[in-house]
N, C-alpha and C. Protein backbone atom coordinates (compact mmCIF):
# COMPACT_ATOMS: atom_id res chain seq x y z
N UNK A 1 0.83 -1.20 0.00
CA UNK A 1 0.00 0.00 0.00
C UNK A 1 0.87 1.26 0.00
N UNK A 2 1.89 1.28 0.21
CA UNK A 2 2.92 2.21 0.75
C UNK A 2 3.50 2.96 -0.54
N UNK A 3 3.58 1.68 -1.37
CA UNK A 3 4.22 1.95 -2.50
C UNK A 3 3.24 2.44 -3.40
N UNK A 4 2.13 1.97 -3.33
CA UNK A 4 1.14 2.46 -4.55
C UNK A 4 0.62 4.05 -4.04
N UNK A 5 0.86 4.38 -2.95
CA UNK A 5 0.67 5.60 -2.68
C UNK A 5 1.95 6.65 -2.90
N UNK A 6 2.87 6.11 -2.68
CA UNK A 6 3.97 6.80 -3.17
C UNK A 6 3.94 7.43 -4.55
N UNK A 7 3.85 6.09 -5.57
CA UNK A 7 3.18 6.11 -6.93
C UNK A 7 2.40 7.02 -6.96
N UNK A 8 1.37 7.50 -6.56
CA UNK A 8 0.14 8.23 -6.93
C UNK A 8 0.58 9.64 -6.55
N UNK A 9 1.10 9.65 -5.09
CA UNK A 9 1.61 10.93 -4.87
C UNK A 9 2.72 11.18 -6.03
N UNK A 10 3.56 10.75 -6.64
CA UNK A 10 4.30 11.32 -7.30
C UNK A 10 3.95 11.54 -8.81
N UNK A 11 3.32 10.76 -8.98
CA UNK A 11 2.58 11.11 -10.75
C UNK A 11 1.82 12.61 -10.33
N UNK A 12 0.69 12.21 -9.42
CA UNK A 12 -0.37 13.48 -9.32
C UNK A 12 0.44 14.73 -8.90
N UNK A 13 1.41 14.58 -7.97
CA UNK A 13 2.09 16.18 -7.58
C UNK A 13 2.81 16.29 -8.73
N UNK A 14 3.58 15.38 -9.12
CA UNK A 14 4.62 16.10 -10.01
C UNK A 14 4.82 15.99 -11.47
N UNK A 15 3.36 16.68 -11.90
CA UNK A 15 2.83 16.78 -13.30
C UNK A 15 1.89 17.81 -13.28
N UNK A 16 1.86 19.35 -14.35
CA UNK A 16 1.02 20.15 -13.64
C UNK A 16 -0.67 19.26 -14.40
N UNK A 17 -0.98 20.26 -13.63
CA UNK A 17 -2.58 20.25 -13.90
C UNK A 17 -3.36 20.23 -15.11
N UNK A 18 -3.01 21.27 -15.96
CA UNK A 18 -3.51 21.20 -16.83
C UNK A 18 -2.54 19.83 -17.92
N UNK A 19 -1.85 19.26 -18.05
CA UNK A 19 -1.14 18.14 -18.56
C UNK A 19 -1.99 16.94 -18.07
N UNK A 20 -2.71 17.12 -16.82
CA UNK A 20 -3.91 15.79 -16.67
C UNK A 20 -5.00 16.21 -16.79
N UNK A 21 -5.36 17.73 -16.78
CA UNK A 21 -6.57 17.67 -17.50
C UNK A 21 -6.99 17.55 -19.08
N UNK A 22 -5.54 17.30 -19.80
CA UNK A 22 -5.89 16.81 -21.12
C UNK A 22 -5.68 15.84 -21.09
N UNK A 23 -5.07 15.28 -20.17
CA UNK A 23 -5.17 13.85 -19.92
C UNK A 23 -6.39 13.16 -20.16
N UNK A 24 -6.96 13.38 -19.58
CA UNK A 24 -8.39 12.75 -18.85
C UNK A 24 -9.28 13.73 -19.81
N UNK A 25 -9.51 14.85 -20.83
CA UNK A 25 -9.75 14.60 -21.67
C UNK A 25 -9.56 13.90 -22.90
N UNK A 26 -8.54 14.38 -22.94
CA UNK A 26 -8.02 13.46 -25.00
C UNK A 26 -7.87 12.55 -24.83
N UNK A 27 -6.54 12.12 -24.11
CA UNK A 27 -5.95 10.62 -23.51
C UNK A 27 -7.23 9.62 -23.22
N UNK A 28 -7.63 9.35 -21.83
CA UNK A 28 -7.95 8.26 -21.24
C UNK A 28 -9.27 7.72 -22.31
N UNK A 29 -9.93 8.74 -23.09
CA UNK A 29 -11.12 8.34 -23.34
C UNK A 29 -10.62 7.69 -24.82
N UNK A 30 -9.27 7.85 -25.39
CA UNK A 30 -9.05 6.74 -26.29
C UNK A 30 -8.98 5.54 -26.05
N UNK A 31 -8.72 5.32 -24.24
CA UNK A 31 -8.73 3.55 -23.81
C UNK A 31 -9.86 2.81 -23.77
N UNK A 32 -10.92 4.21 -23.50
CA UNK A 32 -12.87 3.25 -23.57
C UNK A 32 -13.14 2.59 -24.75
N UNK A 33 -13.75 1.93 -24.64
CA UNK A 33 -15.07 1.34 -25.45
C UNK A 33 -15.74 2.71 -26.32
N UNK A 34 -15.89 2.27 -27.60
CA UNK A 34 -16.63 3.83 -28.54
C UNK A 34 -18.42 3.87 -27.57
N UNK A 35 -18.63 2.18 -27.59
CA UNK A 35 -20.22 2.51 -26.66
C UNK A 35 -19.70 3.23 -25.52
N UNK A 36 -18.90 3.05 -24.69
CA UNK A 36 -19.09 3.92 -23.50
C UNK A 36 -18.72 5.43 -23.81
N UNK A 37 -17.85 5.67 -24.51
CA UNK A 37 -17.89 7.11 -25.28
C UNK A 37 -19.07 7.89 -25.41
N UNK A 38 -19.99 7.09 -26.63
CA UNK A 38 -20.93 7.78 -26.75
C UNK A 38 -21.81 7.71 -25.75
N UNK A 39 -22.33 6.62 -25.04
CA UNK A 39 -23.08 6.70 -23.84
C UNK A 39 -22.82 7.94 -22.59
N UNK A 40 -21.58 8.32 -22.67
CA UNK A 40 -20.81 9.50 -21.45
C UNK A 40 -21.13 10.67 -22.07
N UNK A 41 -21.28 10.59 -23.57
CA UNK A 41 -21.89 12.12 -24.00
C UNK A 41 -23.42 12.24 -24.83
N UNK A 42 -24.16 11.25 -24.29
CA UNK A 42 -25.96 11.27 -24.13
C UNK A 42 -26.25 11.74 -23.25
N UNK A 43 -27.24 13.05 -23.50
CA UNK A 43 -27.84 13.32 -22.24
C UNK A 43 -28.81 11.98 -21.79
N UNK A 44 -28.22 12.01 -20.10
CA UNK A 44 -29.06 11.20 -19.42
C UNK A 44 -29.87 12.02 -18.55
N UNK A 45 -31.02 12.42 -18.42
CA UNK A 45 -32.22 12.68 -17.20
C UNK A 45 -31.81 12.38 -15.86
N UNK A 46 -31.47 12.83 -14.82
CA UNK A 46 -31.93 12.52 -13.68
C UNK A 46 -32.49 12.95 -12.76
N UNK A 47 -33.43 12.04 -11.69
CA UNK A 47 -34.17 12.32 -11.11
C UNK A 47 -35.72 12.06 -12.08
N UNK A 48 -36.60 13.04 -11.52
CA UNK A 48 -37.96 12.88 -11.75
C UNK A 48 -38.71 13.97 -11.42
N UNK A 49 -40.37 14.73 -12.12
CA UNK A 49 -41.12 15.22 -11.39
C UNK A 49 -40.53 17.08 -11.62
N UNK A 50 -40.73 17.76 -10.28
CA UNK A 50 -40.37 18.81 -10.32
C UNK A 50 -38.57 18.80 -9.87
N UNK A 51 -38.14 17.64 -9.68
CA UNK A 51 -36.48 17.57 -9.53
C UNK A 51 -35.82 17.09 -10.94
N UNK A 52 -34.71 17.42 -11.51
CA UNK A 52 -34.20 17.11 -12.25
C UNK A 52 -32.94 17.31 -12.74
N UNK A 53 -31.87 16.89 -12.72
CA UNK A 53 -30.64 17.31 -13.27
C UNK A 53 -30.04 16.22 -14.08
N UNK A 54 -29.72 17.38 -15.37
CA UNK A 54 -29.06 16.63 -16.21
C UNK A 54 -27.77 16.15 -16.46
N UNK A 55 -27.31 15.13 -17.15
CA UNK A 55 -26.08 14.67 -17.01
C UNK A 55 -25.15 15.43 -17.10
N UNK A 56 -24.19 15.39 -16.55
CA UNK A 56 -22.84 16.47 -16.26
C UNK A 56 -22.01 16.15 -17.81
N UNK A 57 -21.80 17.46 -18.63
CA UNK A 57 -21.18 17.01 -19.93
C UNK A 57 -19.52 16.43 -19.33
N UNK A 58 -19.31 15.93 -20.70
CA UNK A 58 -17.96 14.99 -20.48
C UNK A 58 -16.92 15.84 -20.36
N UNK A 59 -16.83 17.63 -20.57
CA UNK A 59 -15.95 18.25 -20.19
C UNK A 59 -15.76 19.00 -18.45
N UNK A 60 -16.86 17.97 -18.12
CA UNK A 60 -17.13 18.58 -16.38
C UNK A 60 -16.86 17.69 -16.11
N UNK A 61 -16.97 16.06 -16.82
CA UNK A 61 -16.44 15.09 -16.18
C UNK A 61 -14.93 14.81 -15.90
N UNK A 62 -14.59 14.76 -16.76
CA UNK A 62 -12.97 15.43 -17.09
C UNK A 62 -12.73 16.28 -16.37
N UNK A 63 -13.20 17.33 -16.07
CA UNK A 63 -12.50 18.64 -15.50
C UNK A 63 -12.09 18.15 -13.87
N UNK A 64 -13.33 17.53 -13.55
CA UNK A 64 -13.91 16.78 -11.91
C UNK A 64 -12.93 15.84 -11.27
N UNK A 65 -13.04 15.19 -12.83
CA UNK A 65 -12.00 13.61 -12.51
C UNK A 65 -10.03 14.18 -12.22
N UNK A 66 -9.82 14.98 -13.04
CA UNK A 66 -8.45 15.73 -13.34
C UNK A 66 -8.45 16.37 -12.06
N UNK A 67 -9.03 17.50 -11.18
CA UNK A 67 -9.19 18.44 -10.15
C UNK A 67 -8.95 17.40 -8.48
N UNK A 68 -10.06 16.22 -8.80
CA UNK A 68 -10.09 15.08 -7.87
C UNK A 68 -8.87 14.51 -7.35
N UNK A 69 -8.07 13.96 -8.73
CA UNK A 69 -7.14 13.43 -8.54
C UNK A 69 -5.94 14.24 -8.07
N UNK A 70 -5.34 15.48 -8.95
CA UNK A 70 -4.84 16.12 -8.27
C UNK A 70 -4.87 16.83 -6.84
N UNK A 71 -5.79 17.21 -6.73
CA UNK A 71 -6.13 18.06 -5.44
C UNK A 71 -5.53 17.22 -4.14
N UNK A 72 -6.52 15.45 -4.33
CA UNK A 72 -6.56 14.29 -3.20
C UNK A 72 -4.79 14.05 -2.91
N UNK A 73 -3.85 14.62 -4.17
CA UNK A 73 -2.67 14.31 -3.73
C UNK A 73 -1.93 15.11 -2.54
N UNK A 74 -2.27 16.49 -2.74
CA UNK A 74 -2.08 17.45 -1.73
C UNK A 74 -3.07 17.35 -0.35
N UNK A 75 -4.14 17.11 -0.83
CA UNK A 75 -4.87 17.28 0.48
C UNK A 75 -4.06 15.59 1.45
N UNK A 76 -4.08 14.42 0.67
CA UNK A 76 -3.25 13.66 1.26
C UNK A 76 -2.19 13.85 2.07
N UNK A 77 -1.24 14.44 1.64
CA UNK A 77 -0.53 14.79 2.51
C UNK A 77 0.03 15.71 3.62
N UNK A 78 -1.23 16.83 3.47
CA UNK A 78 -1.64 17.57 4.16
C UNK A 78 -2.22 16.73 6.02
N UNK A 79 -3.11 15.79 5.27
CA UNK A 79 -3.49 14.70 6.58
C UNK A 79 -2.40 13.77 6.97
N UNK A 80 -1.55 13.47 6.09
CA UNK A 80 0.08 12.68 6.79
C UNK A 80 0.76 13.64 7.41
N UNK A 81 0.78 14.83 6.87
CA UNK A 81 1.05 15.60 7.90
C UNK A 81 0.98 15.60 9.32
N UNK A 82 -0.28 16.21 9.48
CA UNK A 82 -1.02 16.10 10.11
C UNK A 82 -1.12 15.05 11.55
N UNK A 83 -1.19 13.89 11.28
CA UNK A 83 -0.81 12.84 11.91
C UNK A 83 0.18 12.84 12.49
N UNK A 84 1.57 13.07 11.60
CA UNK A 84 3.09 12.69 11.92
C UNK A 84 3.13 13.81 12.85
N UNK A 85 2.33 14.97 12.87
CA UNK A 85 2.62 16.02 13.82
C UNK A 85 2.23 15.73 15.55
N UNK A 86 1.73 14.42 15.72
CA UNK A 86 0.91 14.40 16.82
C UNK A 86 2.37 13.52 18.00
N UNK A 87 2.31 14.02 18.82
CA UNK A 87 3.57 13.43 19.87
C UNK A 87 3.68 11.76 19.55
N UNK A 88 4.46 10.92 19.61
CA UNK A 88 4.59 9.71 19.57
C UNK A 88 4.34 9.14 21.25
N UNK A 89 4.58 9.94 21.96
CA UNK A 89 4.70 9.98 23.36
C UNK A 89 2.80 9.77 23.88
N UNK A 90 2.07 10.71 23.24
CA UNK A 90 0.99 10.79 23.61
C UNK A 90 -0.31 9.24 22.88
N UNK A 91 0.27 8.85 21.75
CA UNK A 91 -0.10 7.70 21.26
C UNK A 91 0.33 6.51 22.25
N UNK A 92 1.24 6.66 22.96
CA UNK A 92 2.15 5.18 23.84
C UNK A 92 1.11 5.29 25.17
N UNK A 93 0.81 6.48 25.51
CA UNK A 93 0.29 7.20 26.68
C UNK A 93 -1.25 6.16 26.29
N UNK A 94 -1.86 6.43 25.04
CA UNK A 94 -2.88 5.73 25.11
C UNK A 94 -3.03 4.53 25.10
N UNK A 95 -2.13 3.71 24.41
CA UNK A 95 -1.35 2.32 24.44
C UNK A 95 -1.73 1.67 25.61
N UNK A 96 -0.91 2.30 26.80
CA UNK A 96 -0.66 2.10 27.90
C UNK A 96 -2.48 2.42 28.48
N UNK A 97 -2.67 2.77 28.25
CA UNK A 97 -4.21 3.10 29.31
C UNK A 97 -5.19 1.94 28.62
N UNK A 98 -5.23 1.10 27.38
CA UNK A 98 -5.44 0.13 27.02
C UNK A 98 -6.64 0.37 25.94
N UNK A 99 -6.44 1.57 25.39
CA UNK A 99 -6.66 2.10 24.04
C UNK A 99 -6.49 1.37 23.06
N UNK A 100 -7.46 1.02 22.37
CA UNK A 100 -7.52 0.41 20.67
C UNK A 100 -6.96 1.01 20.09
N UNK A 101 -6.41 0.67 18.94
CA UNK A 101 -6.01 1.49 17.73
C UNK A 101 -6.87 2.29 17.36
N UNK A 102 -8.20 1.81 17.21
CA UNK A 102 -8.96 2.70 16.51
C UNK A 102 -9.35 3.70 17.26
N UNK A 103 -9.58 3.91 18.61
CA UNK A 103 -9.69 4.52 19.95
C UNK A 103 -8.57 5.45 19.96
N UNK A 104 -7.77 5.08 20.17
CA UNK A 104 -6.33 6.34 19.52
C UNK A 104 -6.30 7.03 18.66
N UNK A 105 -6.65 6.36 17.29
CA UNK A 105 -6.91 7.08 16.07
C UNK A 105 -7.70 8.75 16.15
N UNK A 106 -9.40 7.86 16.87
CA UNK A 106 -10.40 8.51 17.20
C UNK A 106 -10.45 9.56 18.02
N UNK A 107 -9.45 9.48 19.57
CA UNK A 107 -9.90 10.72 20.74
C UNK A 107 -8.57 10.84 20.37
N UNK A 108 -7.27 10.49 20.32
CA UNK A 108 -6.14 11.37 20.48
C UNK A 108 -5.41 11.28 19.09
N UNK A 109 -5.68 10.88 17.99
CA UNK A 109 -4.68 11.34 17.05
C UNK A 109 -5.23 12.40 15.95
N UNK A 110 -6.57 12.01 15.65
CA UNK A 110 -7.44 12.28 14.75
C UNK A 110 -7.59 13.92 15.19
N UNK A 111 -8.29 13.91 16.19
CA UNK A 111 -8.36 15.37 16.57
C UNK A 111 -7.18 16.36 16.50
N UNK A 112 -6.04 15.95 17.09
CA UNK A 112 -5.20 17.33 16.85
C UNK A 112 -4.30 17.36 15.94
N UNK A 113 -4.28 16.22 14.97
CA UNK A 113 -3.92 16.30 13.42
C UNK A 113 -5.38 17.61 12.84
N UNK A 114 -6.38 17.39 12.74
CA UNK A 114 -7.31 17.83 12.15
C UNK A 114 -7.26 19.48 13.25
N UNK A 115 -6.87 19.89 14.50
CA UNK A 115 -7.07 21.36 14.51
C UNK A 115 -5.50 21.46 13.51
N UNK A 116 -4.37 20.90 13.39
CA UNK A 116 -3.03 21.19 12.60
C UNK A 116 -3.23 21.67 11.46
N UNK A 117 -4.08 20.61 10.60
CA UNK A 117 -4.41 20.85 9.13
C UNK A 117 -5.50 21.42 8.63
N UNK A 118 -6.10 22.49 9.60
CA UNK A 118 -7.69 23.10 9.24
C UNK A 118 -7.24 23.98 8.31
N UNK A 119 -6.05 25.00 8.72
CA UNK A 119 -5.87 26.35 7.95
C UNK A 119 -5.43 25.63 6.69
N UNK A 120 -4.42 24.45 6.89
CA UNK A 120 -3.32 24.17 5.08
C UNK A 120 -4.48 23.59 4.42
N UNK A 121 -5.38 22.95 4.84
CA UNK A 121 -6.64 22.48 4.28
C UNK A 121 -7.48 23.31 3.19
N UNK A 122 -7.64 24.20 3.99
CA UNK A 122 -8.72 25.76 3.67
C UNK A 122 -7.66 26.25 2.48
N UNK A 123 -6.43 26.24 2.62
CA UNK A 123 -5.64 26.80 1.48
C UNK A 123 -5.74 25.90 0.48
N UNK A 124 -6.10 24.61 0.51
CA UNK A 124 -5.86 23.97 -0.54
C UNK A 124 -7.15 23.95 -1.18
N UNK A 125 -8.59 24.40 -0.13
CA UNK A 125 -9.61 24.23 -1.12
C UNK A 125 -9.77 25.37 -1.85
N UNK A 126 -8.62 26.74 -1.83
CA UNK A 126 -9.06 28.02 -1.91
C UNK A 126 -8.42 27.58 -3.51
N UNK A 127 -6.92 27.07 -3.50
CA UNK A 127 -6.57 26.33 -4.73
C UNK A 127 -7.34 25.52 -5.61
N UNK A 128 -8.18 24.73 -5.20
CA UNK A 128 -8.96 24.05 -6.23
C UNK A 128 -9.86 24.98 -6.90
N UNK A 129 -10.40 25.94 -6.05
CA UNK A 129 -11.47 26.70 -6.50
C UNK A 129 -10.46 27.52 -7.98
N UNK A 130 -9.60 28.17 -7.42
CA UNK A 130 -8.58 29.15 -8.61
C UNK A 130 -8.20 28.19 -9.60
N UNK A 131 -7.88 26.84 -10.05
CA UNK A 131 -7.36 25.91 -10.57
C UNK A 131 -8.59 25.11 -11.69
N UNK A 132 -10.01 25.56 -10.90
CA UNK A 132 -11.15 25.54 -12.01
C UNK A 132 -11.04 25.90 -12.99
N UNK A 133 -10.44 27.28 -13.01
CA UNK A 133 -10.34 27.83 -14.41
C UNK A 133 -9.80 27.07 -15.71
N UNK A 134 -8.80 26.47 -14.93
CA UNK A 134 -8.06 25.85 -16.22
C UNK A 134 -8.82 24.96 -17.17
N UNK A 135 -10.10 24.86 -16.38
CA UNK A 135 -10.88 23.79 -17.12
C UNK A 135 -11.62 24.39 -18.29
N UNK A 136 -11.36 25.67 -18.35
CA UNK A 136 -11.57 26.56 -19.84
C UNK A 136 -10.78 25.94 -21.12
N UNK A 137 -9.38 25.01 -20.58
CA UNK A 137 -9.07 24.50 -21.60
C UNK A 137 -9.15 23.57 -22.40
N UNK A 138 -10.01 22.98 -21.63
CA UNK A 138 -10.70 21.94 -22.24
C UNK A 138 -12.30 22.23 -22.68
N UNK A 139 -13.07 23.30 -22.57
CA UNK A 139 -13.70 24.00 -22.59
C UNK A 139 -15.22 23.08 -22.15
N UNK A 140 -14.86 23.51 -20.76
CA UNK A 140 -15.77 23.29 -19.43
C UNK A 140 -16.34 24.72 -19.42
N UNK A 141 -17.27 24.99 -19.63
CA UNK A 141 -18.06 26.16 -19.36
C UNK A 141 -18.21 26.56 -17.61
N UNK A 142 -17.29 27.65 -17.08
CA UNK A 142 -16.91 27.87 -16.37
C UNK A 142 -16.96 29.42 -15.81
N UNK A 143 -16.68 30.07 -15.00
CA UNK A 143 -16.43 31.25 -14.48
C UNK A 143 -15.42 31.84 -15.83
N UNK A 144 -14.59 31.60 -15.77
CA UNK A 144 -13.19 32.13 -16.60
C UNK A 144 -13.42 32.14 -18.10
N UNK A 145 -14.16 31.15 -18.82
CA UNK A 145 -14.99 30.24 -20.07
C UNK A 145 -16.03 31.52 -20.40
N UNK A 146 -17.30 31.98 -19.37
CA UNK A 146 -17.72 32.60 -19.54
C UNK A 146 -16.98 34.83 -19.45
N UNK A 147 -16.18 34.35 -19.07
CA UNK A 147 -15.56 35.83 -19.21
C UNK A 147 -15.21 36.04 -20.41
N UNK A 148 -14.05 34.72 -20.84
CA UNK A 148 -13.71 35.11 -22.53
C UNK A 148 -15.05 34.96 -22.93
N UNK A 149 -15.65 34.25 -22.91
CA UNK A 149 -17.24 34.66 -24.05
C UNK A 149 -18.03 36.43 -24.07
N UNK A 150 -17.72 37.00 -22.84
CA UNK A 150 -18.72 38.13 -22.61
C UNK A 150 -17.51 39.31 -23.41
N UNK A 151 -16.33 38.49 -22.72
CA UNK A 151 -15.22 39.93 -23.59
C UNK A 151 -15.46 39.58 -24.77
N UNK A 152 -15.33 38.97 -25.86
CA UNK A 152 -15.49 38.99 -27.09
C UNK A 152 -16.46 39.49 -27.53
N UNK A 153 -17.64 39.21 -27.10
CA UNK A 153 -18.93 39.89 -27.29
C UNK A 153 -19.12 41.23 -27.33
N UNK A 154 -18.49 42.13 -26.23
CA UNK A 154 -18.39 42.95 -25.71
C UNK A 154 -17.00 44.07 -26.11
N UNK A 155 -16.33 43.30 -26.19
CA UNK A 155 -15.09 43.86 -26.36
C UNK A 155 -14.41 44.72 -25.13
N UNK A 156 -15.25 44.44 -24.03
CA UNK A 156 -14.47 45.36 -22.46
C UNK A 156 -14.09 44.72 -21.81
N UNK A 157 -12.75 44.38 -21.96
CA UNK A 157 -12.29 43.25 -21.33
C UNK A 157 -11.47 44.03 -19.66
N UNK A 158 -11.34 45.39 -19.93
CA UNK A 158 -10.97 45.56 -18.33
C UNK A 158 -12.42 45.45 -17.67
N UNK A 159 -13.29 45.40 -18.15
CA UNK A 159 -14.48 45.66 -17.31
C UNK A 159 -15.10 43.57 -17.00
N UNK A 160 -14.99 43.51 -18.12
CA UNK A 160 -15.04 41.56 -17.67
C UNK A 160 -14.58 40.93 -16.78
N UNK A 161 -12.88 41.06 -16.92
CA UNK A 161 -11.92 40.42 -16.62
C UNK A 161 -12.21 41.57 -15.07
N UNK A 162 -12.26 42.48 -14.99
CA UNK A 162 -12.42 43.01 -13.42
C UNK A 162 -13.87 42.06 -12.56
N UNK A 163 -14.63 42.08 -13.26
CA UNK A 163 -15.38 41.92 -12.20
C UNK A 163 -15.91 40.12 -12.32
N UNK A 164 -14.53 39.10 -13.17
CA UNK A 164 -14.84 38.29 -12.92
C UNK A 164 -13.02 37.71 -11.60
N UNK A 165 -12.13 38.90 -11.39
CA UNK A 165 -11.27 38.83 -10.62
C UNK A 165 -12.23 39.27 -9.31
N UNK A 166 -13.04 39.90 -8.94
CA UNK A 166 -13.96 40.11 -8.10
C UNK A 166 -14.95 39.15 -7.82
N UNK A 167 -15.21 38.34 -8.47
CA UNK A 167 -16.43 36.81 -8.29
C UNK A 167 -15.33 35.77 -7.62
N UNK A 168 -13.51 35.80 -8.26
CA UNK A 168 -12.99 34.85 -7.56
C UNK A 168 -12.52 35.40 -5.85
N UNK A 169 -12.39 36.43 -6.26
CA UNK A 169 -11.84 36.97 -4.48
C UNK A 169 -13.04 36.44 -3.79
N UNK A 170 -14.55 37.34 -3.83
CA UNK A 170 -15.19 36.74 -2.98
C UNK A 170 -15.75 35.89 -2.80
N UNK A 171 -15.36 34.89 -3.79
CA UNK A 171 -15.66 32.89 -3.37
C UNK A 171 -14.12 32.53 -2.41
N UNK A 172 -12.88 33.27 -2.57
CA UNK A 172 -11.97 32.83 -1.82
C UNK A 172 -12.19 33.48 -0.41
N UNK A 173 -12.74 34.54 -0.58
CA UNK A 173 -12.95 35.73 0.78
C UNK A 173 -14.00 34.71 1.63
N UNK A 174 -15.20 34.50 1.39
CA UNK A 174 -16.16 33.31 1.91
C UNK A 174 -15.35 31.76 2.46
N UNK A 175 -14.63 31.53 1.92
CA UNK A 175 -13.94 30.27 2.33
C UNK A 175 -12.43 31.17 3.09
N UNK A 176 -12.26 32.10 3.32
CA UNK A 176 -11.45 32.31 4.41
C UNK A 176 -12.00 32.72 5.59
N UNK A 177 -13.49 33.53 5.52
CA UNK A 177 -13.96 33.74 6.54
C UNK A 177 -14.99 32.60 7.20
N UNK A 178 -15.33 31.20 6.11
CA UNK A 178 -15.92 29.84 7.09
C UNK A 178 -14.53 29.37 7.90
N UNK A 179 -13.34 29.70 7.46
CA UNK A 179 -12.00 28.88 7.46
C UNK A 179 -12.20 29.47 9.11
N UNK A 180 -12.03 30.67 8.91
CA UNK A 180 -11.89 31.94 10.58
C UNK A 180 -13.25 31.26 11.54
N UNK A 181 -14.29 31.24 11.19
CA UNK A 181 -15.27 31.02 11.98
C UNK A 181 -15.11 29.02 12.54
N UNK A 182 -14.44 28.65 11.89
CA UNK A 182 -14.45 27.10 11.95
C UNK A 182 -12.79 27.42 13.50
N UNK A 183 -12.12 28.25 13.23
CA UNK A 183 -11.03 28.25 13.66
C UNK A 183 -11.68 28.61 15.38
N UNK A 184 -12.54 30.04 15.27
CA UNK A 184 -12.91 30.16 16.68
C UNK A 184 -13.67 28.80 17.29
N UNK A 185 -14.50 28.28 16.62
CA UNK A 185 -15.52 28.05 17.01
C UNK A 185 -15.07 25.89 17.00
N UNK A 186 -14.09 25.50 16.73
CA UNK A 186 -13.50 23.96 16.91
C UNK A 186 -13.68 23.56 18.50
N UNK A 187 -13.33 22.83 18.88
CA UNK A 187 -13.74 22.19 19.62
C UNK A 187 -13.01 21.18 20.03
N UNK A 188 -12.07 19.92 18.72
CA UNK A 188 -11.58 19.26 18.52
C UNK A 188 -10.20 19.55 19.00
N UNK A 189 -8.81 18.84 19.22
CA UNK A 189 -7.68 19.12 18.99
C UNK A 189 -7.19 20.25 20.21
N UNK A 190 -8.50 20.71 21.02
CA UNK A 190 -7.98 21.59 22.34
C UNK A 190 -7.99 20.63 23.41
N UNK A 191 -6.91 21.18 24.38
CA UNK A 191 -6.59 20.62 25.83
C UNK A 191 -7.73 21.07 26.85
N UNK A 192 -8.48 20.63 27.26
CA UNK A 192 -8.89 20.90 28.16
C UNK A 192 -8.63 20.97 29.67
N UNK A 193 -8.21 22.41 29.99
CA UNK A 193 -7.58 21.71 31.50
C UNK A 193 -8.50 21.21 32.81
N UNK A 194 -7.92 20.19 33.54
CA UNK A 194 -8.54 19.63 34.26
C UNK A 194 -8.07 19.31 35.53
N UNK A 195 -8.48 19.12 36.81
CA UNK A 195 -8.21 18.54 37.62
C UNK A 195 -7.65 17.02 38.07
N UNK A 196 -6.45 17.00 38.56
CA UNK A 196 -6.00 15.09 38.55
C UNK A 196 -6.46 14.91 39.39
């Protein structure tokens, strides 16, 4: 297991992004089946009634699958982090009191890995969000997708391009201020002092 994660971490970090998001467009879909091809770009219905959403086109699938994989490599090791940061001393401590593994995992490792990695976390989802864009290159109809469409149209591209640099601040501004409110308001990963 050690090794196949090694593997994964090192393909996914150290290849940029957009090189697997044509991946996983152009590339992988020459290895399918032509039926499953065309079946991935039929609209399928889902749901029923007054609910309904339609199938996600194959350049959102792609975009999803490419973003997924990359992202899970960083956020991975963000949580090994995380872990390796927790005393070795305080894991033996539970050992000794006759703590399960999974019981260790659960009240003393899990928690103050997770207050460690809240903020590098929040940075990495602020990255996925900015890293969407790229999915204009595969042309995922997108935030960035729809800017070049309105500038061309338009031809005001300081006025586009401004106020679609203003749609990404305050989707990053919103996920720094849940990031702040998650930070006061945890629970997890604090000492509580107590009486022996």
């Amino acid at each position: 297991m050690r090794g196949l994660a090694l593997a994964y971490l090192s393909v996914f970090r150290n290849t940029p992004l957009l090189v697997q998001l044509f991946f996983w467009y152009f590339g992988a879909p020459s290895l399918l089946p032509a039926e499953w091809m065309a079946w991935l770009n039929r609209p399928h219905p889902l749901g029923g009634g007054w609910f309904s959403l339609g199938w996600p086109s194959f350049e959102f699938i792609s975009a999803a699958v490419g973003l997924v994989f990359y992202s899970t490599a960083y956020v991975g090791e963000e949580v090994r982090a995380g872990i390796r940061s927790v005393a070795p001393n305080q894991v033996q401590a539970a050992r000794s009191l006759g703590m399960t593994g999974w019981q260790v995992q659960r009240h003393i490792v899990l928690p103050q890995a997770l207050a460690t990695i809240t903020s590098p976390l929040l940075g990495q989802y602020m990255n996925i969000i900015k890293n969407t864009s790229l999915g204009m290159t595969i042309g995922l109809v997108e935030l960035s997708y729809r800017a070049r469409q309105a500038e061309a149209e338009t031809f005001q591209s300081f006025q586009v391009y401004g106020i679609t640099t203003l749609l990404y601040i305050m989707l990053i501004l919103a996920l720094e201020v849940l990031g702040q409110h998650l930070e006061r308001r945890r629970r997890w990963g604090r000492v509580q002092p107590g009486r022996a």
